[in-house]
N, C-alpha and C. Protein backbone atom coordinates (compact mmCIF):
# COMPACT_ATOMS: atom_id res chain seq x y z
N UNK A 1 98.02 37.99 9.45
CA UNK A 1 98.68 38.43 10.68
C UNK A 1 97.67 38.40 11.81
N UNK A 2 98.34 38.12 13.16
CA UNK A 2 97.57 38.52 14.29
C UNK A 2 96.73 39.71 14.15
N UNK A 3 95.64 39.93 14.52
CA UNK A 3 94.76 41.01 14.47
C UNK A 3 93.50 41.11 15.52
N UNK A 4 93.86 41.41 17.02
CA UNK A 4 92.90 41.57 17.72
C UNK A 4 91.55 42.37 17.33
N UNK A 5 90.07 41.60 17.26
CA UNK A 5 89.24 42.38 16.77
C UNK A 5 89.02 43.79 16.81
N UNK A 6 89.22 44.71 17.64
CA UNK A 6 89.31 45.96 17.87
C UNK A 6 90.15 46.83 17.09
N UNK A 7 91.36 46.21 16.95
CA UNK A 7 92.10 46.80 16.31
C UNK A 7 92.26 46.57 14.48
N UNK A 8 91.11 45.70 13.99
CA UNK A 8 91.16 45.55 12.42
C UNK A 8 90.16 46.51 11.96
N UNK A 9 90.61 46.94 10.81
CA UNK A 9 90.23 48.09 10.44
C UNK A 9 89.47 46.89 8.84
N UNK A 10 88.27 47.15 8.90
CA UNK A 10 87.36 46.78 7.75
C UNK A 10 86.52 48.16 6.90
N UNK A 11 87.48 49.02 6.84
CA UNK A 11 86.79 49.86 5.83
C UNK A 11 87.43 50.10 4.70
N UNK A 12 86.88 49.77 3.54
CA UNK A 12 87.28 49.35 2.21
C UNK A 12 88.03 50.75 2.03
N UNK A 13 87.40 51.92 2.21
CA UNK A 13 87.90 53.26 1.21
C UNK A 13 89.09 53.49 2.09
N UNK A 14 88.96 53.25 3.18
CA UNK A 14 90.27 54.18 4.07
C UNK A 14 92.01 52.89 3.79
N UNK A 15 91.22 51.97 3.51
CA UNK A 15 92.42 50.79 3.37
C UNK A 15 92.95 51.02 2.22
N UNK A 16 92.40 51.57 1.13
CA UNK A 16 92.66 51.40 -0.46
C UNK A 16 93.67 52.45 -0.28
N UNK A 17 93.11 54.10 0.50
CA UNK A 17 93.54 54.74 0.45
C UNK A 17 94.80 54.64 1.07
N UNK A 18 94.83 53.98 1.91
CA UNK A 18 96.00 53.63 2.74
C UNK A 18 96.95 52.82 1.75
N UNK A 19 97.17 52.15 0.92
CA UNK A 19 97.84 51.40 0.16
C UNK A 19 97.87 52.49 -1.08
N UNK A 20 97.61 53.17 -1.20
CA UNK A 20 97.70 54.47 -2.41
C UNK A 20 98.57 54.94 -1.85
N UNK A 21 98.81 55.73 -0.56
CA UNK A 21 100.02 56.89 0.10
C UNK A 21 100.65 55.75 0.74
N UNK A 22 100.55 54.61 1.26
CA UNK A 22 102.03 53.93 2.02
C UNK A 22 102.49 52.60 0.32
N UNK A 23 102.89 52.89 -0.88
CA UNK A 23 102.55 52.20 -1.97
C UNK A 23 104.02 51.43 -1.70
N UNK A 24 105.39 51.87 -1.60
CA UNK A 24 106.32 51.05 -1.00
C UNK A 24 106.16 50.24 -0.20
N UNK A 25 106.31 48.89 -0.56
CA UNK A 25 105.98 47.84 0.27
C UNK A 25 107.30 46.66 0.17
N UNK A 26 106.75 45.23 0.98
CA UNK A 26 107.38 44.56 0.76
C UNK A 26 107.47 43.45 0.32
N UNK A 27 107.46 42.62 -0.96
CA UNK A 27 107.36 41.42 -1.66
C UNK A 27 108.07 40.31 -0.90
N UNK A 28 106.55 39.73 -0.53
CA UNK A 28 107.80 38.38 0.17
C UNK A 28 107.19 36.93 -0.15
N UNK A 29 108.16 35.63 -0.78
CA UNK A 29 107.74 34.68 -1.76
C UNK A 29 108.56 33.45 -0.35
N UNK A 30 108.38 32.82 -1.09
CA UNK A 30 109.87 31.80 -0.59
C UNK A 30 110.07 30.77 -1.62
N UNK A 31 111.78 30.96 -1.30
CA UNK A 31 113.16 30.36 -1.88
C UNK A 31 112.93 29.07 -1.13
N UNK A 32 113.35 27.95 -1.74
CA UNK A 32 113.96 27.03 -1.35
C UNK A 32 113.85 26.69 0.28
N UNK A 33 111.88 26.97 0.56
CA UNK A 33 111.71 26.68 2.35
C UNK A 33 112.23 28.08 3.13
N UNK A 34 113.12 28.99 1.97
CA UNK A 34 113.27 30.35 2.95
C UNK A 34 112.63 31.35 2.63
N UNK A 35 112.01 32.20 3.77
CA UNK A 35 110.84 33.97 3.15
C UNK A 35 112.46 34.75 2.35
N UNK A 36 111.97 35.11 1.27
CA UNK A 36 112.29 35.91 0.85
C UNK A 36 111.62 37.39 0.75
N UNK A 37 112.31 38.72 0.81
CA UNK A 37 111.17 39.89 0.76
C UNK A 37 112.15 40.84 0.56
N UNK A 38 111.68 41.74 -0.61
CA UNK A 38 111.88 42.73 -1.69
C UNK A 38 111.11 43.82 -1.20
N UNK A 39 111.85 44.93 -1.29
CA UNK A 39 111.35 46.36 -0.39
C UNK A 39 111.14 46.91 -1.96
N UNK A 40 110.05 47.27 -2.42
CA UNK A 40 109.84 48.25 -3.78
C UNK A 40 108.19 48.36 -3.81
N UNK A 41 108.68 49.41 -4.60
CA UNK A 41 107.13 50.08 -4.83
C UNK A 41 105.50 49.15 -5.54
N UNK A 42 104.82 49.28 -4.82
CA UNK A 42 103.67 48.19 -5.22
C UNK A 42 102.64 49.00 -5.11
N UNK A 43 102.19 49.36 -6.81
CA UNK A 43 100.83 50.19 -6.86
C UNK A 43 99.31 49.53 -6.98
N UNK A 44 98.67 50.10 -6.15
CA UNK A 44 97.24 49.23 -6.09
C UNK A 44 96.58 50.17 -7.53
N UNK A 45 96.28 49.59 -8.58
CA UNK A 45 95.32 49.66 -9.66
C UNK A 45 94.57 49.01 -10.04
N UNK A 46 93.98 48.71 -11.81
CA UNK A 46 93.29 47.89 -12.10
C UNK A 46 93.64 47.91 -13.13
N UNK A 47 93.70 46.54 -13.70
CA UNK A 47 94.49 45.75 -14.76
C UNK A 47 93.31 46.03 -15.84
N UNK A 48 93.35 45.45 -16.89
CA UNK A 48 92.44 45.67 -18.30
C UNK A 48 91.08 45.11 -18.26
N UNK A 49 91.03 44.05 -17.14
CA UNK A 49 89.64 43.65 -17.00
C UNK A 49 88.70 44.05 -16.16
N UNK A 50 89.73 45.37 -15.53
CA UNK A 50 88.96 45.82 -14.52
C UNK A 50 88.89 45.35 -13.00
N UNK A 51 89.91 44.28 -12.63
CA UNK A 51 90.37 43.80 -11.52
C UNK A 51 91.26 44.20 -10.54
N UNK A 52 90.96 44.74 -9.55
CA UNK A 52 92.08 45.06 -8.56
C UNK A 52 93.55 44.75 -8.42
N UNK A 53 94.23 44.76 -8.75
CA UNK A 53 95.52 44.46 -8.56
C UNK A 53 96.79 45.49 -8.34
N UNK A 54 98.25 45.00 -7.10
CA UNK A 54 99.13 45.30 -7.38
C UNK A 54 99.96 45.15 -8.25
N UNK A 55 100.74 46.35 -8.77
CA UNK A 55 101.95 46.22 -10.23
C UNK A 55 103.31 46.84 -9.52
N UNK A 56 103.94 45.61 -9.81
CA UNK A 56 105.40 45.73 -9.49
C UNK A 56 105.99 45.76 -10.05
N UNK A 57 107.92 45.26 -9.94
CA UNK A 57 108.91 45.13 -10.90
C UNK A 57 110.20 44.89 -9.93
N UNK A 58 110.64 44.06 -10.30
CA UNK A 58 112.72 43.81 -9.44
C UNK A 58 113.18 43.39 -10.52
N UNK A 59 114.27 43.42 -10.06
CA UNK A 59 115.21 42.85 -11.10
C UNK A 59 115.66 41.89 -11.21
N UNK A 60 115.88 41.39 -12.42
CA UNK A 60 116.29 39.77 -12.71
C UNK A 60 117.25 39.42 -12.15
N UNK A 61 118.37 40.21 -12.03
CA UNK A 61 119.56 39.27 -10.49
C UNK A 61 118.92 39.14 -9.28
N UNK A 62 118.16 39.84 -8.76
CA UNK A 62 117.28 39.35 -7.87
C UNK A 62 116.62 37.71 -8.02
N UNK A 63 117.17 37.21 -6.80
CA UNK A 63 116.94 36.12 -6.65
C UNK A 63 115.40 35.72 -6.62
N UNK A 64 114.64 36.75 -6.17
CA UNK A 64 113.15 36.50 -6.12
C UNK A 64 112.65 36.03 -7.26
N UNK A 65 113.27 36.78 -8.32
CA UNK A 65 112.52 36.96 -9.54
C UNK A 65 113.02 35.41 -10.47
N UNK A 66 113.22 34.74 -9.86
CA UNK A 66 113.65 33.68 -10.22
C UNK A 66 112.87 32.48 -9.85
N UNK A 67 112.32 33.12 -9.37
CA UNK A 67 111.20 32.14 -8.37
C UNK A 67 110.25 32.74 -8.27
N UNK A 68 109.44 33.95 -9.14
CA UNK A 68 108.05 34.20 -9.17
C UNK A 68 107.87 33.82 -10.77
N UNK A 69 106.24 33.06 -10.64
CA UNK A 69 106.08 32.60 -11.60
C UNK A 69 104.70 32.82 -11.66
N UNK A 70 103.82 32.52 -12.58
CA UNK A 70 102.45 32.44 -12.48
C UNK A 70 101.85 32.16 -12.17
N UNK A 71 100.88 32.39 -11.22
CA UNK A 71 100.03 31.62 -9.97
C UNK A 71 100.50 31.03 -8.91
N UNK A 72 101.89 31.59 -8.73
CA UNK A 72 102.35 31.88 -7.11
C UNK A 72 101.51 32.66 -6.48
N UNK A 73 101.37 32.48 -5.15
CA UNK A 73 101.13 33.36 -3.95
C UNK A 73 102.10 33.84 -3.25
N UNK A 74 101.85 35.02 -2.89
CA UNK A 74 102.85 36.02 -2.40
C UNK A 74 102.08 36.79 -1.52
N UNK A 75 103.03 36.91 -0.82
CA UNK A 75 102.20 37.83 0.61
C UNK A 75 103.45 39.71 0.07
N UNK A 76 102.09 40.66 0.12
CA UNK A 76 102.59 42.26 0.19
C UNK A 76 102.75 43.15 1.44
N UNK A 77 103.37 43.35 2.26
CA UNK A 77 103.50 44.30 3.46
C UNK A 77 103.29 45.82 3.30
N UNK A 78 102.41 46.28 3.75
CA UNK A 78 102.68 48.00 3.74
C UNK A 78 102.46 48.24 4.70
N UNK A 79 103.55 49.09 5.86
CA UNK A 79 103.57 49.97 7.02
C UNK A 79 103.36 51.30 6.69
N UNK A 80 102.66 51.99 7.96
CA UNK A 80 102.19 53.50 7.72
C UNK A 80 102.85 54.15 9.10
N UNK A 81 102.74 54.84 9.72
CA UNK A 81 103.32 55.24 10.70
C UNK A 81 103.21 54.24 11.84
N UNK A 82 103.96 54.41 13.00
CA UNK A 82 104.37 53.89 14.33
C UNK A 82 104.93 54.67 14.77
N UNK A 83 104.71 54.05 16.29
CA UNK A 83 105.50 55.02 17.18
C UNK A 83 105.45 53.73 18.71
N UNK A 84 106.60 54.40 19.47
CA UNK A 84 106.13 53.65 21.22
C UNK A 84 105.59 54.85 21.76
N UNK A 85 104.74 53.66 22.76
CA UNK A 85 103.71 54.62 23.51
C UNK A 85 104.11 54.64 25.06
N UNK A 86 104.58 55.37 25.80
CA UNK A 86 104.70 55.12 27.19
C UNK A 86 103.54 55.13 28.34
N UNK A 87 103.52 54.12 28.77
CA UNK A 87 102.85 54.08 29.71
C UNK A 87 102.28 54.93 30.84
N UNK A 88 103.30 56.00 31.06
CA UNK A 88 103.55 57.04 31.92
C UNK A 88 102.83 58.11 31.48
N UNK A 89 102.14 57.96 30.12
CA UNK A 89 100.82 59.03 29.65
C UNK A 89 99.51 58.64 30.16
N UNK A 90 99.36 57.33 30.80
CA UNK A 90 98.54 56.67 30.61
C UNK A 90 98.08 57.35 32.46
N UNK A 91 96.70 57.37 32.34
CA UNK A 91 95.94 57.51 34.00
C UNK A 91 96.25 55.84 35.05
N UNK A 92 95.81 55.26 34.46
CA UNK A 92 96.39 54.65 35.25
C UNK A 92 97.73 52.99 34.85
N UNK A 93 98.29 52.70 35.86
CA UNK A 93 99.67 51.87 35.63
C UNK A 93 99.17 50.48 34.93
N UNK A 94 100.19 50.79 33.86
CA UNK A 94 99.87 49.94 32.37
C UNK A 94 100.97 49.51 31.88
N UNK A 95 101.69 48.40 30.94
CA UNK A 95 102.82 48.24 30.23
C UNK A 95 102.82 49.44 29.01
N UNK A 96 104.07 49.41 28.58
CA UNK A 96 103.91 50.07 27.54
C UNK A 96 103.69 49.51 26.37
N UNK A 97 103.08 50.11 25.23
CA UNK A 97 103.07 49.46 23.59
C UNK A 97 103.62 50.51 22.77
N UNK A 98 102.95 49.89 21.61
CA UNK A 98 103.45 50.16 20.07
C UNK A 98 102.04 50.38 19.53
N UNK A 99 101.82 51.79 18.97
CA UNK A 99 101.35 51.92 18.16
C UNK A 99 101.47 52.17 16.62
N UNK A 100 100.77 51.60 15.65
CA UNK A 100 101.10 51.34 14.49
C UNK A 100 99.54 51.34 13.07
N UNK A 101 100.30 51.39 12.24
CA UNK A 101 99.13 51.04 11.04
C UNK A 101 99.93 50.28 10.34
N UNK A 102 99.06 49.38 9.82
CA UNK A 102 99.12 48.66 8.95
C UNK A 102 98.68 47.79 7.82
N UNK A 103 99.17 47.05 6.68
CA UNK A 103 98.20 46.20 5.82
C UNK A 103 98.88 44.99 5.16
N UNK A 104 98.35 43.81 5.35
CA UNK A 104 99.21 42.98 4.74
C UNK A 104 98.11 42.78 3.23
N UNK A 105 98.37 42.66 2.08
CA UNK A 105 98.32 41.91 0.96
C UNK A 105 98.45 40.43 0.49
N UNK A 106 97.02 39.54 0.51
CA UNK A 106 97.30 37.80 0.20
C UNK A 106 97.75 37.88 -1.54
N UNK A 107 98.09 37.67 -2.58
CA UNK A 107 97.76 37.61 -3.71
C UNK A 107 98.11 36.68 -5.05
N UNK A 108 97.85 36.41 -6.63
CA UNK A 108 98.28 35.99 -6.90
C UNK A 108 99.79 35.82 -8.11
N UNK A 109 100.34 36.04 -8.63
CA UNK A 109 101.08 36.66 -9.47
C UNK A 109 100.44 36.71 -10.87
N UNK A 110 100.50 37.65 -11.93
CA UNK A 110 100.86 36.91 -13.16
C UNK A 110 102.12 37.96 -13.75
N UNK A 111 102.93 37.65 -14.71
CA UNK A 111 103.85 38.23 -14.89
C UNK A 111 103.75 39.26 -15.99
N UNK A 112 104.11 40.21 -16.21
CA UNK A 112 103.72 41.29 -17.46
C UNK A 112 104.39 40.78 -18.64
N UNK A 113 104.12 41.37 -19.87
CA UNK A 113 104.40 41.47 -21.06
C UNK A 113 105.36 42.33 -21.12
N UNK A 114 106.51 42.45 -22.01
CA UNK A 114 107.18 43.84 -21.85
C UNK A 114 106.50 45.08 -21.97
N UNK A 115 105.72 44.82 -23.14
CA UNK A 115 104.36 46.19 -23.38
C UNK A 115 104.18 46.58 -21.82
N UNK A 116 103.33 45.69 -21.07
CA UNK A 116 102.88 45.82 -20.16
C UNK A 116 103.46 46.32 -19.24
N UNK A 117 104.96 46.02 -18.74
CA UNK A 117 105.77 46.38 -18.04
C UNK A 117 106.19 47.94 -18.13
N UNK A 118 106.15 48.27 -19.65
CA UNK A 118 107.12 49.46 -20.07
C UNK A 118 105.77 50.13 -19.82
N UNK A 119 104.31 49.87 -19.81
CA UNK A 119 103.53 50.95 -19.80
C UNK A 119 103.47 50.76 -18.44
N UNK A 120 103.27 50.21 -17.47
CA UNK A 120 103.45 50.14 -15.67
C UNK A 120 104.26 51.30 -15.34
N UNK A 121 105.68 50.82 -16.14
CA UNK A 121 106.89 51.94 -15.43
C UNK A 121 106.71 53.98 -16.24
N UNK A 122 105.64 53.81 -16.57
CA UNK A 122 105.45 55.20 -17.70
C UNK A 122 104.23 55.72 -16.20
N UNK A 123 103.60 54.77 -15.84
CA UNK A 123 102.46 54.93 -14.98
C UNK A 123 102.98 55.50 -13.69
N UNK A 124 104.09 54.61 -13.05
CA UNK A 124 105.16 54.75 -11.75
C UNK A 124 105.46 56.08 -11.91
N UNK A 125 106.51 56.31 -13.17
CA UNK A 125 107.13 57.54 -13.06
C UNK A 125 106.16 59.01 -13.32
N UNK A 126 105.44 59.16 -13.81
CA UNK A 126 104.37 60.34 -13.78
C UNK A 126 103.54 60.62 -12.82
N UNK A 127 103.57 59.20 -12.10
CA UNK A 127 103.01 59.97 -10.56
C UNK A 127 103.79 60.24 -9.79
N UNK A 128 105.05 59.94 -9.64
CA UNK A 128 105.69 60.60 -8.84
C UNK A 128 106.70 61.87 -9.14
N UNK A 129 106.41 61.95 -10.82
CA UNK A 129 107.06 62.91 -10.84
C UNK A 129 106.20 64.20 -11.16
N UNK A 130 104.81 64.27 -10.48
CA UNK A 130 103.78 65.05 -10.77
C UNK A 130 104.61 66.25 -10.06
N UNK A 131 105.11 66.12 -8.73
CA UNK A 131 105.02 67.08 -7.73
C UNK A 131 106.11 67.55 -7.87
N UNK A 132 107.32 67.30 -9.04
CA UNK A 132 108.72 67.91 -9.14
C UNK A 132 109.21 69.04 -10.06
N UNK A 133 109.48 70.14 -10.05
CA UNK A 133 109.66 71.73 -9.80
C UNK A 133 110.01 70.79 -11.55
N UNK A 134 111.19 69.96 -11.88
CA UNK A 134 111.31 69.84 -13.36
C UNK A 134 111.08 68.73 -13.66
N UNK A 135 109.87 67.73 -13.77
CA UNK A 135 109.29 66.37 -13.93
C UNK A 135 109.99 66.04 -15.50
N UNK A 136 110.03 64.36 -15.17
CA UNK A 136 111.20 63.85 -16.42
C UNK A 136 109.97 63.15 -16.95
N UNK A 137 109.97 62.46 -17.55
CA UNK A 137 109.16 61.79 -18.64
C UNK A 137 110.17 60.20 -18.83
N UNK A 138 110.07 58.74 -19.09
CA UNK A 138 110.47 58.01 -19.80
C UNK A 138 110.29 58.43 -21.20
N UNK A 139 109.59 59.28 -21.93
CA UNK A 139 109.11 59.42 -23.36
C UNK A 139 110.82 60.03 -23.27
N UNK A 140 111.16 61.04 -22.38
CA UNK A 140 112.71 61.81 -23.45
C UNK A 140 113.77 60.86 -22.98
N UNK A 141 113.58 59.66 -22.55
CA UNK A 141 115.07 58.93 -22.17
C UNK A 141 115.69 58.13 -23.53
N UNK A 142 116.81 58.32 -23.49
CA UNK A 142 117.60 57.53 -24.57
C UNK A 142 117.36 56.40 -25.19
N UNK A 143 117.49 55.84 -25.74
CA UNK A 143 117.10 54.25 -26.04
C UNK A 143 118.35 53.68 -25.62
N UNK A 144 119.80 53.89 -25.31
CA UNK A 144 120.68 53.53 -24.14
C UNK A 144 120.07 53.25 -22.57
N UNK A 145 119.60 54.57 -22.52
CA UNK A 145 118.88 54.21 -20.94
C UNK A 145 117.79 53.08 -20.65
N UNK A 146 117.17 53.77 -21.70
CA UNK A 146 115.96 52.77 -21.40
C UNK A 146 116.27 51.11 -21.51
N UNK A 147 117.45 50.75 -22.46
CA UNK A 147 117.80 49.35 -22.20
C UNK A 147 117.97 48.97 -21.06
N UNK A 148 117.93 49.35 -19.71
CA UNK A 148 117.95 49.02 -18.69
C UNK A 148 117.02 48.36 -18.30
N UNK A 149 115.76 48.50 -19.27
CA UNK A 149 114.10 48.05 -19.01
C UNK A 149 114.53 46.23 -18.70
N UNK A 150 115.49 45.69 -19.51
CA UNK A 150 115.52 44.23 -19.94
C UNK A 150 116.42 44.27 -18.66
N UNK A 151 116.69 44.60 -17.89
CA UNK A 151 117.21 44.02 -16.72
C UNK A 151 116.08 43.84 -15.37
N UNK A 152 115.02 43.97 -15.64
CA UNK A 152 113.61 43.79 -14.89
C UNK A 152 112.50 42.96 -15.18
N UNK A 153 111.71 42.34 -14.28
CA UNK A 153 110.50 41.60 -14.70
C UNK A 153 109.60 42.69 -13.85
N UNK A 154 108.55 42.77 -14.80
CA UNK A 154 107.21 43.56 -14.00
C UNK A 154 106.21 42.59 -13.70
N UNK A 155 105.16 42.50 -13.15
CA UNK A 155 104.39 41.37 -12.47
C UNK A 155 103.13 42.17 -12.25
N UNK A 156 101.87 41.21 -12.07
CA UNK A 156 100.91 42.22 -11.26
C UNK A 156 100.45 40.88 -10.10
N UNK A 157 99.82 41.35 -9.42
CA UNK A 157 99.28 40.61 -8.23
C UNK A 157 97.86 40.85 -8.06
N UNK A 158 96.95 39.91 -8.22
CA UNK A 158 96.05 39.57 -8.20
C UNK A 158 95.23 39.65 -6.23
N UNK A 159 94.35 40.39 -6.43
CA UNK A 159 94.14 40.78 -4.64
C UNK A 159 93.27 39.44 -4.56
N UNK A 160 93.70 38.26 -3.33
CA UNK A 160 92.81 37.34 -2.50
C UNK A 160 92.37 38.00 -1.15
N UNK A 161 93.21 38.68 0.02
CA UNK A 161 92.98 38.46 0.77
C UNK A 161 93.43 40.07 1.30
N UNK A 162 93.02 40.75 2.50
CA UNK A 162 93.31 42.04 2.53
C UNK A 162 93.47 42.34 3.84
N UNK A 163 94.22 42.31 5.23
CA UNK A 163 94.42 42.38 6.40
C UNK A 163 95.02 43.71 6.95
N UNK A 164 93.92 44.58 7.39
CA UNK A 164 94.52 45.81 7.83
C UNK A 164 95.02 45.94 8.95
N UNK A 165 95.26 46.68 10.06
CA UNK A 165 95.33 46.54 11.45
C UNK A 165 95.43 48.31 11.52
N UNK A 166 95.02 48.85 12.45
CA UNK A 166 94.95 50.27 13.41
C UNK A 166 94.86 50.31 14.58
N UNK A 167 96.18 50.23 15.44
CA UNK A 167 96.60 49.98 16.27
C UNK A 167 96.59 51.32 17.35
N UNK A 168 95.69 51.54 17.42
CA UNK A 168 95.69 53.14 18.09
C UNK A 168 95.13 53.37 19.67
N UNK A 169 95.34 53.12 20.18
CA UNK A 169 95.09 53.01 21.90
C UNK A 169 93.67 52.78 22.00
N UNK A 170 92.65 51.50 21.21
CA UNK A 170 91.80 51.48 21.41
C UNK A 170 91.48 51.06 22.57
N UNK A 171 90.56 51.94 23.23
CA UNK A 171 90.04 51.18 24.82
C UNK A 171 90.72 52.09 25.89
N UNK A 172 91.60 52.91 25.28
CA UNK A 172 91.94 53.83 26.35
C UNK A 172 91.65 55.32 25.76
N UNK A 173 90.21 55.34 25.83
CA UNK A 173 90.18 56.95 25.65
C UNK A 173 90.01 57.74 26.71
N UNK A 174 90.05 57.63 27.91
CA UNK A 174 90.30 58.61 28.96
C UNK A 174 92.17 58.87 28.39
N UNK A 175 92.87 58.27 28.16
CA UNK A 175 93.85 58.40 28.02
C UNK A 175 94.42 58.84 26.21
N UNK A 176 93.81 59.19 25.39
CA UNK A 176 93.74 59.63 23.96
C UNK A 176 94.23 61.44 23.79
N UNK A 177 93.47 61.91 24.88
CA UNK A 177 94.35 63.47 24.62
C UNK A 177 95.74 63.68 25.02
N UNK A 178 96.43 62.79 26.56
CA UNK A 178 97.31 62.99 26.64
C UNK A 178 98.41 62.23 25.74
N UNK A 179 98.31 60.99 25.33
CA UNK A 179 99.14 60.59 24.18
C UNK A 179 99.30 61.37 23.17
N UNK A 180 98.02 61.72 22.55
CA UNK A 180 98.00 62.78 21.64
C UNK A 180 99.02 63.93 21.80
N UNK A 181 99.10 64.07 22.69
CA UNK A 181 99.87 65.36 23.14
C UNK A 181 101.13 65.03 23.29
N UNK A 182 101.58 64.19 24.09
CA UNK A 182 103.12 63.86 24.10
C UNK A 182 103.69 63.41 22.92
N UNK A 183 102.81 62.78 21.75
CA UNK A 183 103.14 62.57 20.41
C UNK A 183 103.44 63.50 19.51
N UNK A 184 102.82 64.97 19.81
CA UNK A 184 102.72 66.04 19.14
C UNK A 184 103.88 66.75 19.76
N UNK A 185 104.45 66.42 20.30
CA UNK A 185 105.68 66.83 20.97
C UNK A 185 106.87 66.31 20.64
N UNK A 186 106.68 65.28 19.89
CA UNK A 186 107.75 64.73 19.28
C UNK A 186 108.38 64.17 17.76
N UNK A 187 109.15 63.58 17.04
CA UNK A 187 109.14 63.34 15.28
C UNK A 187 108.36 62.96 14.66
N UNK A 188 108.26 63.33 13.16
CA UNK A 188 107.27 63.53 12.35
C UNK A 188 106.50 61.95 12.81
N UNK A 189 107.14 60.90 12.66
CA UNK A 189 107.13 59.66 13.14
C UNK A 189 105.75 59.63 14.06
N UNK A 190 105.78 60.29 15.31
CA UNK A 190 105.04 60.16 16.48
C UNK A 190 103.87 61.06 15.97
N UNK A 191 104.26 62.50 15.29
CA UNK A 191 102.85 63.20 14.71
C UNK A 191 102.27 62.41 14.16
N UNK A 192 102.33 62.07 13.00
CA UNK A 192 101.51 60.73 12.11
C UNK A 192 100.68 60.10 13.11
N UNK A 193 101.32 59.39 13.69
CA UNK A 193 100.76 58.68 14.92
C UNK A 193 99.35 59.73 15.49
N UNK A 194 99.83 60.42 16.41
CA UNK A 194 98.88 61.30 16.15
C UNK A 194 97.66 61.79 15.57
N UNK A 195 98.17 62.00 14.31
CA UNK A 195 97.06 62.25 13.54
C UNK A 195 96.19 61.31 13.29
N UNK A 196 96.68 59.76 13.11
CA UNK A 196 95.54 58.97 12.62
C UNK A 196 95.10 58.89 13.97
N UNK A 197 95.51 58.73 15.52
CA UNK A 197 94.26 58.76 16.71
C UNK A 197 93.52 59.72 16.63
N UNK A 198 93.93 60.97 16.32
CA UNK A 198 92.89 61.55 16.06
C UNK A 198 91.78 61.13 14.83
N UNK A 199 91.95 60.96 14.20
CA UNK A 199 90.84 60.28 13.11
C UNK A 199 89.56 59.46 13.90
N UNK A 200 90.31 58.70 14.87
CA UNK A 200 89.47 58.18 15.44
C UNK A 200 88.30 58.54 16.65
N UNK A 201 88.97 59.74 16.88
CA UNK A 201 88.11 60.62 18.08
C UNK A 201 86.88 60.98 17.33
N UNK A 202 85.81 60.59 18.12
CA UNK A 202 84.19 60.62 17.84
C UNK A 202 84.44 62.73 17.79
């Protein structure tokens, strides 16, 4: 993606971390000369050899999955907060923008084993069901339910290429407290926002 130097963010820990909490992303291949792109969860781990990779899964009526194969390339999307910025915070007369975070993912496919798959989706569900008042387990689901497994391919993605962007009013810090402020004034959306300019205040 476009990425004005100022605004690319080259720090390994804060990017990883960033793809850990924004892990919903978007799988996008192409069909037949057309982008295709799949909104699901894409966890950054490390596979058995110790290699970086995202682990996914869609489902086989999914047309994608019909067309990922082994040693495809696939591009991963993850957005983190945004917001518009008005100009009218600004000291002096400016257009308005968009502030945003972001990360795109270059990578390569290979496709899981069922083993592999069924231990991915054991991995998925225990982290997210760390934080729930009555957390479920795949270990107590039916062997009815769980046949649902064969209606999915799991995959992992191999990391080439890693494009962040932090889009945060760089270059206007006479103008950083009052955005700050009119952001904090408004949906969770615009706080976020917020918060990561603040990150950036020396």
């Amino acid at each position: 993606m476009f990425i004005p130097e100022h605004y690319r963010n080259n720090d390994p820990t804060e990017i990883r971390n960033f793809l850990k909490n924004n892990s919903f992303g978007i799988l996008i291949n192409t069909i037949e000369g057309k982008p295709w792109g799949t909104h699901i969860p894409l966890e950054l781990t490390q596979n058995k050899k110790g290699t970086e990779v995202l682990v996914g899964h869609i489902a086989k009526a999914n047309l994608q999955s019909k067309n990922l194969a082994n040693g495809d390339q696939v591009l991963c999307i993850f957005n983190g907060p945004h917001s518009y910025i008005s100009s009218s915070w600004y000291t002096k007369e400016e257009v308005p923008t968009w502030n945003y975070v972001a990360v795109h993912v270059y990578g390569t496919v290979k496709l899981q084993s069922q083993e592999e798959l069924l231990d991915a989706l054991h991995q998925l569900v225990n982290k997210y069901e760390k934080a729930s008042e009555h957390p479920i387990s795949l270990n107590d689901m039916s062997k009815k339910t769980m046949r649902q497994v064969t209606g999915i391919i799991g995959f992992e993605i191999t990391i080439n290429e890693i494009q962040a962007v932090h889009k945060l009013s760089q270059g206007r810090n006479q103008d950083h407290a009052k955005i700050i402020d009119e952001l904090e004034k408004k949906g969770p959306a615009e706080k976020a926002v917020a918060g990561e300019m603040r990150k950036m205040m020396p």
